[in-house]
PDB file of N, CA and C in Angstrom:
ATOM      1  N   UNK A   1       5.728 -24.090  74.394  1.00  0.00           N
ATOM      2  CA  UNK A   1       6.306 -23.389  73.266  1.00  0.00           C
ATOM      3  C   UNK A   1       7.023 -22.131  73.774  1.00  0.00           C
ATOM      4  N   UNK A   2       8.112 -21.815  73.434  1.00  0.00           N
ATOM      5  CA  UNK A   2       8.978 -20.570  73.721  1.00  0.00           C
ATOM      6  C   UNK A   2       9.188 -19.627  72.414  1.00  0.00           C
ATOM      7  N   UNK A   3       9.665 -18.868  72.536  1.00  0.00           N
ATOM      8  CA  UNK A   3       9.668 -17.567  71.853  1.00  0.00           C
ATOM      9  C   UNK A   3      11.232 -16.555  71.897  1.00  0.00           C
ATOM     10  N   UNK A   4      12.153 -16.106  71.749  1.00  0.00           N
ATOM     11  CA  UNK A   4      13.436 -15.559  72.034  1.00  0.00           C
ATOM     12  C   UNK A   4      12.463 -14.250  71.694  1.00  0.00           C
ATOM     13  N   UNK A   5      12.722 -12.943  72.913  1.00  0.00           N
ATOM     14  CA  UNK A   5      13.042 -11.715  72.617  1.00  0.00           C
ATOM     15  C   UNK A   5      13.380 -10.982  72.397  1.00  0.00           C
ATOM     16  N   UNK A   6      13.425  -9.810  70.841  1.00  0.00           N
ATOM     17  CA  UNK A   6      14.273  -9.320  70.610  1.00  0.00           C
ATOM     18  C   UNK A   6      14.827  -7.682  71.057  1.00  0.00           C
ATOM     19  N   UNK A   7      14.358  -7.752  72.443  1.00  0.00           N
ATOM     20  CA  UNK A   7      14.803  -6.803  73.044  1.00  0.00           C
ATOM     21  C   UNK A   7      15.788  -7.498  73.726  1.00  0.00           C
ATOM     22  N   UNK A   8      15.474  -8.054  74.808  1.00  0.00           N
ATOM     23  CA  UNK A   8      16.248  -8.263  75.912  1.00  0.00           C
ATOM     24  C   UNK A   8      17.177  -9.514  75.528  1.00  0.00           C
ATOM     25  N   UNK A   9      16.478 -10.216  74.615  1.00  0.00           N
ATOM     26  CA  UNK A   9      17.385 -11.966  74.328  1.00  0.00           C
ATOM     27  C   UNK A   9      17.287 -12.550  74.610  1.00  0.00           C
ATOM     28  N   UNK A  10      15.929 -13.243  75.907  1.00  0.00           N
ATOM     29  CA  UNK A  10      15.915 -14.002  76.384  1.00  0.00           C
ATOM     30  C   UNK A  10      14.659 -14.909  75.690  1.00  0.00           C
ATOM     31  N   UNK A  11      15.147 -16.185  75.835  1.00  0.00           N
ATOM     32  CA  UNK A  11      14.067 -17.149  75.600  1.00  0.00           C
ATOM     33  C   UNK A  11      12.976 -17.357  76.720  1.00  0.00           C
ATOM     34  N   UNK A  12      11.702 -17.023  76.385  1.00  0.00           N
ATOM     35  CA  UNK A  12      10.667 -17.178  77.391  1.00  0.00           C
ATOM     36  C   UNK A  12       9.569 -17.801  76.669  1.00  0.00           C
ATOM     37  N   UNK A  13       8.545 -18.369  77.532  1.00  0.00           N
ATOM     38  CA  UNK A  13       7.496 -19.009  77.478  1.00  0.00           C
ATOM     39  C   UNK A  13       6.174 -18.074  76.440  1.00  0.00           C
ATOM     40  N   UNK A  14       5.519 -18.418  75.191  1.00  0.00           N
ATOM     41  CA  UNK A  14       5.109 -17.710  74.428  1.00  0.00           C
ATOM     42  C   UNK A  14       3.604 -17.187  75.671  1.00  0.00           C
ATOM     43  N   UNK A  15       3.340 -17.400  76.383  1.00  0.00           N
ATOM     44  CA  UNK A  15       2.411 -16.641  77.362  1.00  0.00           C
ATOM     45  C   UNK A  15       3.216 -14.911  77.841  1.00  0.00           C
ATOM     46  N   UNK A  16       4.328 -15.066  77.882  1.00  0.00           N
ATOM     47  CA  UNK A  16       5.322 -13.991  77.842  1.00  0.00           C
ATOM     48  C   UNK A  16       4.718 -12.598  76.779  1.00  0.00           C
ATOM     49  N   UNK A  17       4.504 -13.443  75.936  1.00  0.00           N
ATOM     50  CA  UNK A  17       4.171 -12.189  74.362  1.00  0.00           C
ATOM     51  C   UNK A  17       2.831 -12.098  74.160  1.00  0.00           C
ATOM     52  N   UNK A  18       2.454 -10.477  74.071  1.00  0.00           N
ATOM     53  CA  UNK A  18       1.546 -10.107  73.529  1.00  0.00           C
ATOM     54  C   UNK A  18       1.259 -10.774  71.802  1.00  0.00           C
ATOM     55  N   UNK A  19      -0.416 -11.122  72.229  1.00  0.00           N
ATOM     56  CA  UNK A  19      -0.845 -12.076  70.538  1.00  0.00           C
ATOM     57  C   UNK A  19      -1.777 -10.703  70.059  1.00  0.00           C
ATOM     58  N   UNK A  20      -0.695 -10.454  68.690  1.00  0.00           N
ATOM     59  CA  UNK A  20      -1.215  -9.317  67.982  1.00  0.00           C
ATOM     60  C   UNK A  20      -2.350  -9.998  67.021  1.00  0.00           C
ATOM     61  N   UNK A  21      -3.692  -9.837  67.093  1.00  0.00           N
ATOM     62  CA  UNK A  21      -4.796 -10.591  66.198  1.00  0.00           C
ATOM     63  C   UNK A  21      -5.127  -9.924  65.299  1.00  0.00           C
ATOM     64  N   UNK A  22      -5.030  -8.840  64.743  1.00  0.00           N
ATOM     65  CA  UNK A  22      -5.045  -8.132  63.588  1.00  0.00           C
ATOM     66  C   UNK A  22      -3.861  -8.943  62.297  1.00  0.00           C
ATOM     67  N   UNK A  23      -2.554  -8.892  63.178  1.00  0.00           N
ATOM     68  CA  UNK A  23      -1.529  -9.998  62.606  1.00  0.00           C
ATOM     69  C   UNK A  23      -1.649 -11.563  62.595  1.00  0.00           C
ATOM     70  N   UNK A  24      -2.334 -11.955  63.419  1.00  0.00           N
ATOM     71  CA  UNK A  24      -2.189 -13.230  63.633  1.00  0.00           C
ATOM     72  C   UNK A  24      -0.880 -13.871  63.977  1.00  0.00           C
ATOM     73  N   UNK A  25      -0.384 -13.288  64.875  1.00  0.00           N
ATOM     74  CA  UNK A  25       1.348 -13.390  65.193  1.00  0.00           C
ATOM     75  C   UNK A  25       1.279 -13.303  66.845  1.00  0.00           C
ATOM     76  N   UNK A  26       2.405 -13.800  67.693  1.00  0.00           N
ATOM     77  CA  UNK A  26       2.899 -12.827  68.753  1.00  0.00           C
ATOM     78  C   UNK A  26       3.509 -11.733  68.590  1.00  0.00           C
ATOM     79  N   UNK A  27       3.761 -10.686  69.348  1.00  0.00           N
ATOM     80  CA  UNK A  27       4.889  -9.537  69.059  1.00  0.00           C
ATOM     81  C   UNK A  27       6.562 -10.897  69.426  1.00  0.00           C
ATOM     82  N   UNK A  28       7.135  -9.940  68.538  1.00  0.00           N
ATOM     83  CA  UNK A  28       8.344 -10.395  69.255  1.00  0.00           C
ATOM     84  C   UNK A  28       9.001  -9.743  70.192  1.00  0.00           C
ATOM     85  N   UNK A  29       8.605  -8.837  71.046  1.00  0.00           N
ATOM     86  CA  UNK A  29       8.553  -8.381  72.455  1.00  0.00           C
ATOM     87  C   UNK A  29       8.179  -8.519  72.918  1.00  0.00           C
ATOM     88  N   UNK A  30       9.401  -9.128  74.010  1.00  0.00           N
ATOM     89  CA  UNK A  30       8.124  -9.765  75.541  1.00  0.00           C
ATOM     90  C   UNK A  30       6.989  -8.603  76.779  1.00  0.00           C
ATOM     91  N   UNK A  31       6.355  -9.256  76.936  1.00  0.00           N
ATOM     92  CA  UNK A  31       5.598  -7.771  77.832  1.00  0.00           C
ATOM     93  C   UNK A  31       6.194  -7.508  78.993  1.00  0.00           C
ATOM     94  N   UNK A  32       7.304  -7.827  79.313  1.00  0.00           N
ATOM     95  CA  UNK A  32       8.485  -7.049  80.669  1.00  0.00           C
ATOM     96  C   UNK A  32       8.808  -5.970  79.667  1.00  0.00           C
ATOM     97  N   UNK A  33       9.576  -6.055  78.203  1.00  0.00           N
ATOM     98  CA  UNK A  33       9.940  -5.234  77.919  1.00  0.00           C
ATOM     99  C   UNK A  33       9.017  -3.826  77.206  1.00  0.00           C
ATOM    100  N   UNK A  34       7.806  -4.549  76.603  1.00  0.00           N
ATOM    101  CA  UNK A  34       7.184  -3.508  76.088  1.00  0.00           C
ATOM    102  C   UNK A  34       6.878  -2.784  77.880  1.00  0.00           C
ATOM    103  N   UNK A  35       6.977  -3.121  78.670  1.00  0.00           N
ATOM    104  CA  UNK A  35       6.271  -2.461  79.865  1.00  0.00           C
ATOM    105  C   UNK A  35       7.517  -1.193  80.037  1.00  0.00           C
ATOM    106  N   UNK A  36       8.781  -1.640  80.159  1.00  0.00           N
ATOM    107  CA  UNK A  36      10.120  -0.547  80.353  1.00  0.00           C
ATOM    108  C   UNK A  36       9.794   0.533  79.600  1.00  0.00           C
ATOM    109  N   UNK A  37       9.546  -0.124  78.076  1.00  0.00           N
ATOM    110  CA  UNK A  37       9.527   0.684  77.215  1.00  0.00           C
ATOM    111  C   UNK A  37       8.326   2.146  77.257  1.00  0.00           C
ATOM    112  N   UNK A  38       7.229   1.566  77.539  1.00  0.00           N
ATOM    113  CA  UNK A  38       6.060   2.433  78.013  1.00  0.00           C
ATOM    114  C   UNK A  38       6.529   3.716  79.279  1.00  0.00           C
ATOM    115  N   UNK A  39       7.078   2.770  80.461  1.00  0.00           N
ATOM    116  CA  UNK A  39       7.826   3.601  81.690  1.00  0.00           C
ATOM    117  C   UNK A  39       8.844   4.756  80.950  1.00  0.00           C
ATOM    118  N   UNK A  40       9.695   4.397  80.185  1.00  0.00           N
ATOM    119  CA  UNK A  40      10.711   5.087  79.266  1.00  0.00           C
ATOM    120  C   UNK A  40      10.088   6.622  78.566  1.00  0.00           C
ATOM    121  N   UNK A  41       9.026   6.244  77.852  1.00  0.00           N
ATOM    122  CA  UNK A  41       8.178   7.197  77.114  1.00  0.00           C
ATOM    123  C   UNK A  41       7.527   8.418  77.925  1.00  0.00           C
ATOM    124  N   UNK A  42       6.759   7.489  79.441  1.00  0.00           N
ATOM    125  CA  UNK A  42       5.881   8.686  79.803  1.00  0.00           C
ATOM    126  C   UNK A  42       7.083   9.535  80.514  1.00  0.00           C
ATOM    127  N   UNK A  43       8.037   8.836  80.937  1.00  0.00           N
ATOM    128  CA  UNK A  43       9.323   9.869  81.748  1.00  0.00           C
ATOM    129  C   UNK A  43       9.544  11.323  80.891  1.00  0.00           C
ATOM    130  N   UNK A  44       9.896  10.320  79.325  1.00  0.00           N
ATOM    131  CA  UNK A  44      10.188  11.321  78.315  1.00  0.00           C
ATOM    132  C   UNK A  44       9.314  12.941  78.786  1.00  0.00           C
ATOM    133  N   UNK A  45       7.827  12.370  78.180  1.00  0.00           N
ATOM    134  CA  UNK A  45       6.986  13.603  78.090  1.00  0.00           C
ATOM    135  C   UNK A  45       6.245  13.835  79.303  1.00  0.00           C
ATOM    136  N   UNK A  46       6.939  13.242  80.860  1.00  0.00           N
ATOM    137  CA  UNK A  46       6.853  14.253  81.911  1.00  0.00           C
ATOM    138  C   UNK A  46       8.316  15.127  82.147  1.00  0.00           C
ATOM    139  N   UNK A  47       9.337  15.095  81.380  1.00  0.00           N
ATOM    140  CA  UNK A  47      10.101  15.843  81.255  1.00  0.00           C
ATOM    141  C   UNK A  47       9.830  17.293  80.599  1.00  0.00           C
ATOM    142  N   UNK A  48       9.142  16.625  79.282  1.00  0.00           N
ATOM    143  CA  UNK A  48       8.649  17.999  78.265  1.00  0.00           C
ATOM    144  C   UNK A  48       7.564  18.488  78.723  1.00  0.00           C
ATOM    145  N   UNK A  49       7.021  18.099  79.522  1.00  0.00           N
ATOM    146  CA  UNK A  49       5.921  18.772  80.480  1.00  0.00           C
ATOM    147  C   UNK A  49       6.034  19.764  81.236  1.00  0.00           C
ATOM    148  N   UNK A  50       6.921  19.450  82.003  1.00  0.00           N
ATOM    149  CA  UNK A  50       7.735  19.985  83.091  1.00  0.00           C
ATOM    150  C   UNK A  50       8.449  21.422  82.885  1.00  0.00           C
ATOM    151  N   UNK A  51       9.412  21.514  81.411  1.00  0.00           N
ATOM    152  CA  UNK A  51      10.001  22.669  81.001  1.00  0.00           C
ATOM    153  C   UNK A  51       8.837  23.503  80.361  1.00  0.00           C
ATOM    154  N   UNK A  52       7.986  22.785  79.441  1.00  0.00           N
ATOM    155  CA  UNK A  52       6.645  23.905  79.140  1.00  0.00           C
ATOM    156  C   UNK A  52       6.123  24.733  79.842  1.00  0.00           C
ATOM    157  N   UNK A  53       5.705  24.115  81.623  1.00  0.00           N
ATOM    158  CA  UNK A  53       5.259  24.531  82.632  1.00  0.00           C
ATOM    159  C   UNK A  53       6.293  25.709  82.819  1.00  0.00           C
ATOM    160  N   UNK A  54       7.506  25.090  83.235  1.00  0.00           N
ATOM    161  CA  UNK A  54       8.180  26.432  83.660  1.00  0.00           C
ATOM    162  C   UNK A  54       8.590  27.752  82.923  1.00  0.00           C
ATOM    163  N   UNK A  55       8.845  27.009  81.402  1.00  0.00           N
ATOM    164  CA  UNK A  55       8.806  28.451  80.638  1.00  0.00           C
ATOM    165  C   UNK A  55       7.363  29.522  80.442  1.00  0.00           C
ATOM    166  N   UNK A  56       6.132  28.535  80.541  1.00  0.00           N
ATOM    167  CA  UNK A  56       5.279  29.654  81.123  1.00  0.00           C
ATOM    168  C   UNK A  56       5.071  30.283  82.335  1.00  0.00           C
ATOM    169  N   UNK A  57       5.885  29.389  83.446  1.00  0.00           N
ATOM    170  CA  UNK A  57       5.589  30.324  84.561  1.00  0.00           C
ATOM    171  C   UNK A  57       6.391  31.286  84.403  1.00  0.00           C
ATOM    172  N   UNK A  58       7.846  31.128  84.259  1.00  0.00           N
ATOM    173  CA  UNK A  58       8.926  32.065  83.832  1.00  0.00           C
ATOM    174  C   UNK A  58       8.221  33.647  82.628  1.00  0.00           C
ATOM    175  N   UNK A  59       7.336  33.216  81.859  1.00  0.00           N
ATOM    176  CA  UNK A  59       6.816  34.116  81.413  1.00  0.00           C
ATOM    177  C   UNK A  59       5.896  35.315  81.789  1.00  0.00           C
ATOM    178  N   UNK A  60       5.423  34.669  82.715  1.00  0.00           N
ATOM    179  CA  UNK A  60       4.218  35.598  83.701  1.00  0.00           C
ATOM    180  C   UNK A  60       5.066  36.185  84.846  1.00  0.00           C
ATOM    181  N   UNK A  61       5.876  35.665  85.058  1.00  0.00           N
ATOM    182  CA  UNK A  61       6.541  36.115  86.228  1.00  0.00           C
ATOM    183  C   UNK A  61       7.412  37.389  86.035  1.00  0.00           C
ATOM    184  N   UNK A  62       7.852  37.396  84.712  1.00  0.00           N
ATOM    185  CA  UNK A  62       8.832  38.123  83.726  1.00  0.00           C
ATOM    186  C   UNK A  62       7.824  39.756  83.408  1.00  0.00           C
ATOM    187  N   UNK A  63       6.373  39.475  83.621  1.00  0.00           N
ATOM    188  CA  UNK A  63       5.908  40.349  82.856  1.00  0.00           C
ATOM    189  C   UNK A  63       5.805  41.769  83.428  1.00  0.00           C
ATOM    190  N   UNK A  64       5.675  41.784  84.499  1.00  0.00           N
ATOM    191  CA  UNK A  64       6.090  42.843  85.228  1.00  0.00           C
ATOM    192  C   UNK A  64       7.131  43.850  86.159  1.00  0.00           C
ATOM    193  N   UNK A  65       8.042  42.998  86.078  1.00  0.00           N
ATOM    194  CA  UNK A  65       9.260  43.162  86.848  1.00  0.00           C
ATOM    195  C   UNK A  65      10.367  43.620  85.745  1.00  0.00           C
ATOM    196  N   UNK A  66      11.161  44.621  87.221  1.00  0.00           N
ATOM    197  CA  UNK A  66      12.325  45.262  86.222  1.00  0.00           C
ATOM    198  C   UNK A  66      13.569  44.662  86.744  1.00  0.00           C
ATOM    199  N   UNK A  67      14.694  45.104  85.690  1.00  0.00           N
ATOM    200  CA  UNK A  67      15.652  43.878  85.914  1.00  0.00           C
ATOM    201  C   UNK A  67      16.259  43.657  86.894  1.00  0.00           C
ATOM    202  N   UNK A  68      16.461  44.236  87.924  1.00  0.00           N
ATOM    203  CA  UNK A  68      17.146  43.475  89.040  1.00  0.00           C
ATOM    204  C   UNK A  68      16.026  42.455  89.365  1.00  0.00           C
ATOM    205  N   UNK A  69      15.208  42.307  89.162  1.00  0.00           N
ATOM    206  CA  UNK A  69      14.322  41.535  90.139  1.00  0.00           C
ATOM    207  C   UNK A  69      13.725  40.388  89.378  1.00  0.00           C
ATOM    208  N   UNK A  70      14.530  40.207  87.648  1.00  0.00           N
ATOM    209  CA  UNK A  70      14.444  39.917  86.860  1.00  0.00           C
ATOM    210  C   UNK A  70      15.588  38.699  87.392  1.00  0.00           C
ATOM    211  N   UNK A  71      16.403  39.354  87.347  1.00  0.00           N
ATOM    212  CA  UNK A  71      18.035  38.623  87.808  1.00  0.00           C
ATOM    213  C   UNK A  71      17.728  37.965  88.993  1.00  0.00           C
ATOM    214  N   UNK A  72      17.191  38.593  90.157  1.00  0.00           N
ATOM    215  CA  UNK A  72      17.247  37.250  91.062  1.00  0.00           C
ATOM    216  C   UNK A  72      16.327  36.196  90.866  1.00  0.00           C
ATOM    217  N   UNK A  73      15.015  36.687  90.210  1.00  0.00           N
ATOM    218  CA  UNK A  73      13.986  35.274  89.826  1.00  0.00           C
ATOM    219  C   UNK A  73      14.824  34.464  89.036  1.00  0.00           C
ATOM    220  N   UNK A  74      15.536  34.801  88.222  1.00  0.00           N
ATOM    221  CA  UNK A  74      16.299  34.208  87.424  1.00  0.00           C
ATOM    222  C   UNK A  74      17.167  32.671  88.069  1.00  0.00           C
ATOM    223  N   UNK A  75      17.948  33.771  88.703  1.00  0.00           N
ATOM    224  CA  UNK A  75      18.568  32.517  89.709  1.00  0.00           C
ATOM    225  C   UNK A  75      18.086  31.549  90.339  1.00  0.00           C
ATOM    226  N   UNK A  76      17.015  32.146  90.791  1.00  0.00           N
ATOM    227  CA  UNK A  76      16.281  30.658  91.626  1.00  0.00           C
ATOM    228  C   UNK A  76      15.212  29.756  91.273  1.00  0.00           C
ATOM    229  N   UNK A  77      14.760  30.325  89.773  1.00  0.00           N
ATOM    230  CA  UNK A  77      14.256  29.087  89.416  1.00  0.00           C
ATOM    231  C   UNK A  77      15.073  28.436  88.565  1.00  0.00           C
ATOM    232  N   UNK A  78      17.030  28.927  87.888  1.00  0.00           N
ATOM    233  CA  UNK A  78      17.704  28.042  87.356  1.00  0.00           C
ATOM    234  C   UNK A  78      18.004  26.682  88.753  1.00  0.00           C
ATOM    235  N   UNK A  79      17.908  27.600  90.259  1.00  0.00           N
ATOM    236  CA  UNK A  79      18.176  26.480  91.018  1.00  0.00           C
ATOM    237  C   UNK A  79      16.942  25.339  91.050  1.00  0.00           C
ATOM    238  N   UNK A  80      16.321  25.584  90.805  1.00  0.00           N
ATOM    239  CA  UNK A  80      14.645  25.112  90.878  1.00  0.00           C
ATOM    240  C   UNK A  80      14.678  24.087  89.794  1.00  0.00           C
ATOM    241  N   UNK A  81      14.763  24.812  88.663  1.00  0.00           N
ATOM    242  CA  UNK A  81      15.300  24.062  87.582  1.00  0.00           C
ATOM    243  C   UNK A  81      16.294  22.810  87.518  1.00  0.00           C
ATOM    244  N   UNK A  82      17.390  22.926  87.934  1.00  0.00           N
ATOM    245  CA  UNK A  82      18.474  22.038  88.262  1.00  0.00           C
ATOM    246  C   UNK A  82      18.035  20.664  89.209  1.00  0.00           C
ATOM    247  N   UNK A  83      17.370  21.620  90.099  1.00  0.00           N
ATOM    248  CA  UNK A  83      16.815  20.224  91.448  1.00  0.00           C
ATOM    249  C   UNK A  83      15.372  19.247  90.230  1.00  0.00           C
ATOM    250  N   UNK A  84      14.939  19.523  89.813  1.00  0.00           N
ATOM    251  CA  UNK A  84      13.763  19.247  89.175  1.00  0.00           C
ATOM    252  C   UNK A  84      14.299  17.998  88.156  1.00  0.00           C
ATOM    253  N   UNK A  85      15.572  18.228  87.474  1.00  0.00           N
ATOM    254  CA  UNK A  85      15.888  17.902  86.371  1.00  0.00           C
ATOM    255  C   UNK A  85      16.613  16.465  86.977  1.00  0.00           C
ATOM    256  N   UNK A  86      17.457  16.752  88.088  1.00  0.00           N
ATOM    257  CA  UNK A  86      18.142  16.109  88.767  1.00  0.00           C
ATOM    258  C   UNK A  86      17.193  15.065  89.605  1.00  0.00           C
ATOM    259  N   UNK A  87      15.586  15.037  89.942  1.00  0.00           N
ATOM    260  CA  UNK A  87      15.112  14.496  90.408  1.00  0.00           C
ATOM    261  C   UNK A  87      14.493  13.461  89.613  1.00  0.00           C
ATOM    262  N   UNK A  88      14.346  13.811  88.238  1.00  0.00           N
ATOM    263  CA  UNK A  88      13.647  13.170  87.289  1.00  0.00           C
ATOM    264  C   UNK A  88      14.772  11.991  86.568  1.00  0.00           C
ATOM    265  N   UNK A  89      16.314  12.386  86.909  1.00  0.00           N
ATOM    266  CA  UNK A  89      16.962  11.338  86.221  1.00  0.00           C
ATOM    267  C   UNK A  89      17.062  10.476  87.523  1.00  0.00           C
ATOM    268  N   UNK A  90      16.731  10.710  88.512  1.00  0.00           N
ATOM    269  CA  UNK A  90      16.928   9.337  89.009  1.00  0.00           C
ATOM    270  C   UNK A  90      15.554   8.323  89.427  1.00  0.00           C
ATOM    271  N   UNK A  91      14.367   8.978  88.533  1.00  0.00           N
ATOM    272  CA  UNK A  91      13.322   8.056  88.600  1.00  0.00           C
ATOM    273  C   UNK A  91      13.883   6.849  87.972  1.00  0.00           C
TER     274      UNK A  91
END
């Protein structure tokens, strides 16, 4: 027995799909795709992780310093920032 997915489109073998038993159904997503989809999500909120972290470090770091020294922290964790951001889009 086969099944078409309506993520990807492909016709696959119903061993392919998660059997929802609360429904008494398969999903109609195959588990390659619910798996992307999962990978997709945690990227998301190790992204929003990531800027939380730094706007609190950025905060403590901020708390004592006067502004020149304000201005160069500044700069190098926007570079810090940039490399970070840039590393995460090519997971």
């Amino acid at each position: 027995m086969t099944q078409k997915c309506t993520k990807c489109g492909e016709t696959k073998e119903i061993k392919k799909f998660r059997y929802i038993r609360g429904r008494r159904k398969y999903s109609t997503v195959c588990r390659d795709c619910e798996t992307l989809g999962g990978n997709e999500l945690k990227a998301k909120y190790r992204r929003e992780y990531l800027i939380v972290k730094l706007q609190e470090c950025w905060a403590e770091l901020c708390r004592d310093m006067n502004k020149s020294e304000l201005d160069q922290r500044l700069f190098s964790l926007k570079e810090i920032y940039k490399k970070v951001q840039q590393d995460l889009e090519n997971e």
